[in-house]
N, C-alpha and C. Protein backbone atom coordinates (compact mmCIF):
# COMPACT_ATOMS: atom_id res chain seq x y z
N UNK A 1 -4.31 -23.41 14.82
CA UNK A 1 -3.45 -23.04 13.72
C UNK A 1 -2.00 -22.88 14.19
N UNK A 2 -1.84 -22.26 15.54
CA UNK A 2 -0.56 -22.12 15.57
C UNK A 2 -0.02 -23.22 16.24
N UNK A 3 -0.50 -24.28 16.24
CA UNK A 3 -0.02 -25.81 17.09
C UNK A 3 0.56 -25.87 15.71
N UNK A 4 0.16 -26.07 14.42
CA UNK A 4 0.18 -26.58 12.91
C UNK A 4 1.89 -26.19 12.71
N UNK A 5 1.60 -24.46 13.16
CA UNK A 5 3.11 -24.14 12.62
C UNK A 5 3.76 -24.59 13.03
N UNK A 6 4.03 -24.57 14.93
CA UNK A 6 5.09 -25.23 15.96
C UNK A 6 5.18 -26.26 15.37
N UNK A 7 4.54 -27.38 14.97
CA UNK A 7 4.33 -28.47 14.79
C UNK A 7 5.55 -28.71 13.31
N UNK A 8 4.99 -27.90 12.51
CA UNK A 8 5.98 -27.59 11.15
C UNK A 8 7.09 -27.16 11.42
N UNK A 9 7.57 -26.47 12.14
CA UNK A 9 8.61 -25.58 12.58
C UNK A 9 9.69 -26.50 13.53
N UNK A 10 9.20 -27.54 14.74
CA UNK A 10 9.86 -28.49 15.03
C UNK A 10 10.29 -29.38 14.51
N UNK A 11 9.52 -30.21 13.15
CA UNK A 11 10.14 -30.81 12.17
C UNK A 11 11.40 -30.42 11.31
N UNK A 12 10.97 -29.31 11.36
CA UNK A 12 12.32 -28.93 10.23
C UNK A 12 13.44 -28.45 11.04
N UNK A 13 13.59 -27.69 11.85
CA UNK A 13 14.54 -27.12 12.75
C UNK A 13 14.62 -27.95 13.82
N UNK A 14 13.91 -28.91 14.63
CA UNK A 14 14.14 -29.88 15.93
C UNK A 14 13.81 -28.63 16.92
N UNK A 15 13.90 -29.37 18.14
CA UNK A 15 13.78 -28.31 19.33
C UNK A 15 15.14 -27.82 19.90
N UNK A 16 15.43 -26.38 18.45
CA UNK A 16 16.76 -25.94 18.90
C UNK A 16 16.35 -24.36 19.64
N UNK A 17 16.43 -24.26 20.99
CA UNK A 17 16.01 -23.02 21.64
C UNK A 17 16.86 -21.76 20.68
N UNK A 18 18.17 -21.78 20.47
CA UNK A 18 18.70 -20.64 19.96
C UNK A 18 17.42 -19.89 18.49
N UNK A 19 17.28 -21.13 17.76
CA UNK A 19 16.72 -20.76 16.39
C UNK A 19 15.04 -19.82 17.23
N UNK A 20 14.62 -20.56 18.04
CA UNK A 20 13.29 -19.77 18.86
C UNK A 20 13.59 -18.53 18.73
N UNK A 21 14.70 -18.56 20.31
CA UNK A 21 15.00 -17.13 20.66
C UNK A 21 15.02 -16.35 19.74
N UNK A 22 15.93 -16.53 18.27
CA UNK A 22 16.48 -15.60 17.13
C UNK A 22 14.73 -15.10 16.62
N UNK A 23 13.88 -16.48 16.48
CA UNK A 23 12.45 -15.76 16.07
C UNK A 23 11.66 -15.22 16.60
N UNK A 24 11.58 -15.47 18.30
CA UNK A 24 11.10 -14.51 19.28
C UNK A 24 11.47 -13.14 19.16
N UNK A 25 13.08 -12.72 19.06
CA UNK A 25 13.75 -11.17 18.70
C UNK A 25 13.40 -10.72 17.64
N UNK A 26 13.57 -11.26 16.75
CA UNK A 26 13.52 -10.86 15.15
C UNK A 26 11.81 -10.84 14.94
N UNK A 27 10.49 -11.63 15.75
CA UNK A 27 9.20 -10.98 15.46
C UNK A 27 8.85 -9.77 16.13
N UNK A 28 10.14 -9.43 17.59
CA UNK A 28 9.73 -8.74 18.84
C UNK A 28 9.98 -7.02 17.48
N UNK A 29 11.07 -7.27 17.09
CA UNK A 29 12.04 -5.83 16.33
C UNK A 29 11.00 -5.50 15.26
N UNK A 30 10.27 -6.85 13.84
CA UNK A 30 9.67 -6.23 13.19
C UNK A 30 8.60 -5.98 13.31
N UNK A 31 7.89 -5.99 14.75
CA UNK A 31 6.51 -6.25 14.71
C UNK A 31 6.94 -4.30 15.20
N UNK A 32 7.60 -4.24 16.44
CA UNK A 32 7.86 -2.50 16.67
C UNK A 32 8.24 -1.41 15.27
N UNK A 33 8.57 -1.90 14.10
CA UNK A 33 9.39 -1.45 13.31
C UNK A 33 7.95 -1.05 12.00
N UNK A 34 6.83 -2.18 12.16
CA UNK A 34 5.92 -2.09 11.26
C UNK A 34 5.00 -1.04 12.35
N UNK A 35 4.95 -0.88 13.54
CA UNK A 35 4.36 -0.12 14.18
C UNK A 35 4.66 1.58 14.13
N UNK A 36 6.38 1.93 14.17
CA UNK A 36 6.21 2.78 13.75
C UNK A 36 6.42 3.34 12.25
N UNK A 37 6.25 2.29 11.56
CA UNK A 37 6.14 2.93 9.90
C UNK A 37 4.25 3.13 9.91
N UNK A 38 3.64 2.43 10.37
CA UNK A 38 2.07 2.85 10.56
C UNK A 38 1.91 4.00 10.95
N UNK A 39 2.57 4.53 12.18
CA UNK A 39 1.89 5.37 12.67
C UNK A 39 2.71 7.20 11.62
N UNK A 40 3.83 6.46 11.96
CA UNK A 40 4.95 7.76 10.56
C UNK A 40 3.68 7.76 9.17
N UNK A 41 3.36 6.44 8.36
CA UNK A 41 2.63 6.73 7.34
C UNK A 41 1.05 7.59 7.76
N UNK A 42 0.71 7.57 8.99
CA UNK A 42 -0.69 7.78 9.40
C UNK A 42 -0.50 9.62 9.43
N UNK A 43 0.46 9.60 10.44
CA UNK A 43 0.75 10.94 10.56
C UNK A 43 1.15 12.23 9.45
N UNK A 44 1.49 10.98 8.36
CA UNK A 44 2.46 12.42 7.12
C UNK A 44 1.20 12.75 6.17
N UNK A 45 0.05 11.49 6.29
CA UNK A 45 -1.11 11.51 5.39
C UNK A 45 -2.29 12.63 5.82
């Protein structure tokens, strides 16, 4: 499945490293960001 996306994702954007990097940071920030709204919503419940 995730060959499918790369695969989709190189078509439309080409192999531009900057656009990666920006989605490597930007999954690294919301993936920490949904982690602590989990644990804030876990804790107030």
């Amino acid at each position: 499945m995730s060959g499918v996306i790369a695969g989709a994702g190189e078509s439309v954007f080409g192999k531009k490293k900057g656009i990666d990097e920006l989605f490597a940071k930007l999954t690294a920030v919301l993936a920490g960001v949904f982690l602590l709204s989990s644990l804030g919503l876990a804790i107030l419940k």
